[in-house]
C-alpha atoms as a PDB file:
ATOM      1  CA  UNK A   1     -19.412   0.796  -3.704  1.00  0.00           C
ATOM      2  CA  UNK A   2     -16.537  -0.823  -5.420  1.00  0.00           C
ATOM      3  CA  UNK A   3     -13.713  -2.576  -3.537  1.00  0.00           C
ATOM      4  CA  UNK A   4     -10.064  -2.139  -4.011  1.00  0.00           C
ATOM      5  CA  UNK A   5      -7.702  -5.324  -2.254  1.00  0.00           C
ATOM      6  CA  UNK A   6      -4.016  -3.678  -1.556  1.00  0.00           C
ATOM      7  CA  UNK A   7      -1.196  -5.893  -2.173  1.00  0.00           C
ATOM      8  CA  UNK A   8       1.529  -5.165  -0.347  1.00  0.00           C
ATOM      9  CA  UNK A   9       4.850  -6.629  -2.598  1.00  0.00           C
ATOM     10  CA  UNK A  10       8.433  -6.615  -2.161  1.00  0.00           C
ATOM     11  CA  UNK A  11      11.248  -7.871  -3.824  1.00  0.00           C
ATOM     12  CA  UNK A  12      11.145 -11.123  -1.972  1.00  0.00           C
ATOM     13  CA  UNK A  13       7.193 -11.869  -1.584  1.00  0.00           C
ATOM     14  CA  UNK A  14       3.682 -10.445  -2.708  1.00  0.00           C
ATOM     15  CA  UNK A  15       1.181 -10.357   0.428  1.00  0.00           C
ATOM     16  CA  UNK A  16      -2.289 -10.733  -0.902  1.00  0.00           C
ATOM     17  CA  UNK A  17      -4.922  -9.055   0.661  1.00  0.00           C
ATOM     18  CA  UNK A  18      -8.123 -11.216  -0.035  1.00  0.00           C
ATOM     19  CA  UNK A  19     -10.651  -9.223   2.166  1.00  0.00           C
ATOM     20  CA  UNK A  20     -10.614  -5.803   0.238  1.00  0.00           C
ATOM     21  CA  UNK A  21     -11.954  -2.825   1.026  1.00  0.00           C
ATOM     22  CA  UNK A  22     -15.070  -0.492   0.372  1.00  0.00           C
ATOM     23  CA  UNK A  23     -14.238   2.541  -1.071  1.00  0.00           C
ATOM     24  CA  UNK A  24     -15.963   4.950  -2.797  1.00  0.00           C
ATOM     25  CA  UNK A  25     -13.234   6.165  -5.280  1.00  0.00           C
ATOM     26  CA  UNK A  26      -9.725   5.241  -6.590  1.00  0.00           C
ATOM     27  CA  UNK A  27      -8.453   8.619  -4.846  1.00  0.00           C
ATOM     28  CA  UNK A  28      -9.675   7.137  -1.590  1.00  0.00           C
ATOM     29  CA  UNK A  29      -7.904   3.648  -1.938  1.00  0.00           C
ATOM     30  CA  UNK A  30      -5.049   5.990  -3.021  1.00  0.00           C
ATOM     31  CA  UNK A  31      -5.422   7.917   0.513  1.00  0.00           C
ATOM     32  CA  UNK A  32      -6.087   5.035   2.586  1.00  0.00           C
ATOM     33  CA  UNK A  33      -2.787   3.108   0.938  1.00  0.00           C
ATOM     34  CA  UNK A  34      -0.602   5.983   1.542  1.00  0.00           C
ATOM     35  CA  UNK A  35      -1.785   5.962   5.701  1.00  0.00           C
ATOM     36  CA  UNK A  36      -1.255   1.596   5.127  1.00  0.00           C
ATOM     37  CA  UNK A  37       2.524   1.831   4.023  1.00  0.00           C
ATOM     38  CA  UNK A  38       3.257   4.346   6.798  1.00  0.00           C
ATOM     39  CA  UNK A  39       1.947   2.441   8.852  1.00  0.00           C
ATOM     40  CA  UNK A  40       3.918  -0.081   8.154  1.00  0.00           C
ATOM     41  CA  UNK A  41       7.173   2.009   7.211  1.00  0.00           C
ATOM     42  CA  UNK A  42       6.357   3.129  11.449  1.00  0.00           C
ATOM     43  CA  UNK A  43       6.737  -0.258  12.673  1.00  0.00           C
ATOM     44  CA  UNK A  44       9.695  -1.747  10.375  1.00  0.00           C
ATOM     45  CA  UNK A  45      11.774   1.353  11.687  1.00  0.00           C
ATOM     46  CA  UNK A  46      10.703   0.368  15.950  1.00  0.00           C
ATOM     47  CA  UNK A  47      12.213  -3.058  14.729  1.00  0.00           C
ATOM     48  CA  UNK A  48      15.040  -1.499  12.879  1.00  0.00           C
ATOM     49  CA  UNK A  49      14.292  -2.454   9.255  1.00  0.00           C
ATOM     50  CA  UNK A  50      14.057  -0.229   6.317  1.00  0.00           C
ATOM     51  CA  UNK A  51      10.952  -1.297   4.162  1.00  0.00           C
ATOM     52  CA  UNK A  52      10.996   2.100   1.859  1.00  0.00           C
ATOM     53  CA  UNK A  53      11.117  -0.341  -0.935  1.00  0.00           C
ATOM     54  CA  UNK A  54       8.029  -2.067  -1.220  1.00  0.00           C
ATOM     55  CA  UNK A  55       4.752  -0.718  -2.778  1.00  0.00           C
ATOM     56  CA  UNK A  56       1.066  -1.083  -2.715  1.00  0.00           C
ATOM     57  CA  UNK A  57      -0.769  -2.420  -5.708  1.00  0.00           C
ATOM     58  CA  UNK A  58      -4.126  -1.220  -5.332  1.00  0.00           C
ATOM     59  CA  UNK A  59      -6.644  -3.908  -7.574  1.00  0.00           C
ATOM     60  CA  UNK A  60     -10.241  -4.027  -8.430  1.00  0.00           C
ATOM     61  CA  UNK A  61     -12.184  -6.911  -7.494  1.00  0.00           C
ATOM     62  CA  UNK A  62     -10.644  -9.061 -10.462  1.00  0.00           C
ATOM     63  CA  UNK A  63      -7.178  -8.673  -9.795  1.00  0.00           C
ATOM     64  CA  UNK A  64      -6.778  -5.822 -12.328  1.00  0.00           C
ATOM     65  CA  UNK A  65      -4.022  -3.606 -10.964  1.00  0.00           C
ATOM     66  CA  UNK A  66      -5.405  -0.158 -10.917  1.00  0.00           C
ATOM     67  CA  UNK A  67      -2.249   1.844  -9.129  1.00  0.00           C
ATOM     68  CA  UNK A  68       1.115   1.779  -7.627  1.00  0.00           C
ATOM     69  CA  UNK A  69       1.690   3.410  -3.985  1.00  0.00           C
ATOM     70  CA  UNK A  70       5.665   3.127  -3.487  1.00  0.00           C
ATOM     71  CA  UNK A  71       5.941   3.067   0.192  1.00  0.00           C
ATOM     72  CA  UNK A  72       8.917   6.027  -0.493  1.00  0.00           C
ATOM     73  CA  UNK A  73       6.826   8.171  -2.062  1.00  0.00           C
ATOM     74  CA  UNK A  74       4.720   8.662   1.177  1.00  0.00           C
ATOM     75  CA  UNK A  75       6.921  11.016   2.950  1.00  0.00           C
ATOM     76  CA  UNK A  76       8.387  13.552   2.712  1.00  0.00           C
ATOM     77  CA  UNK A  77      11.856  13.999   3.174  1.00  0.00           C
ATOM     78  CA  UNK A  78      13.826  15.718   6.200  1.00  0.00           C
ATOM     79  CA  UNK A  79      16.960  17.858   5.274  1.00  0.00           C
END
């Protein structure tokens, strides 16, 4: 099973995941990035800070970048 490391970067800083994780497909990493930067997004608004900015690179086991998961692009918008 191959295993995708997500990268959370920002403007300021890049924080490496070096653990990784199985997954059986790109579409999963995809999935399981998308429930990461909400996550996240979740707690940076408790503490009052907008982190819409940042993005996920999803990479393969030697650091090739495989995809981009803007942390705006993972919801959906309230009018």
């Amino acid at each position: 099973m191959p295993k995708f490391h997500f990268n959370v970067v920002s403007d300021a800083a890049v924080v490496v995941d070096l653990e990784g994780s199985d997954l059986p497909t790109l579409e999963d990493a995809r999935r399981e990035a998308v429930q990461d930067a909400r996550a996240l997004m979740s707690q940076a608004v408790l503490a009052g800070k907008d982190i819409s900015a940042r993005r996920i690179h999803i990479c393969d086991e030697q650091g090739a970048l495989l995809l981009v998961v803007h942390f705006a692009e993972t919801i959906r918008r309230a009018d």
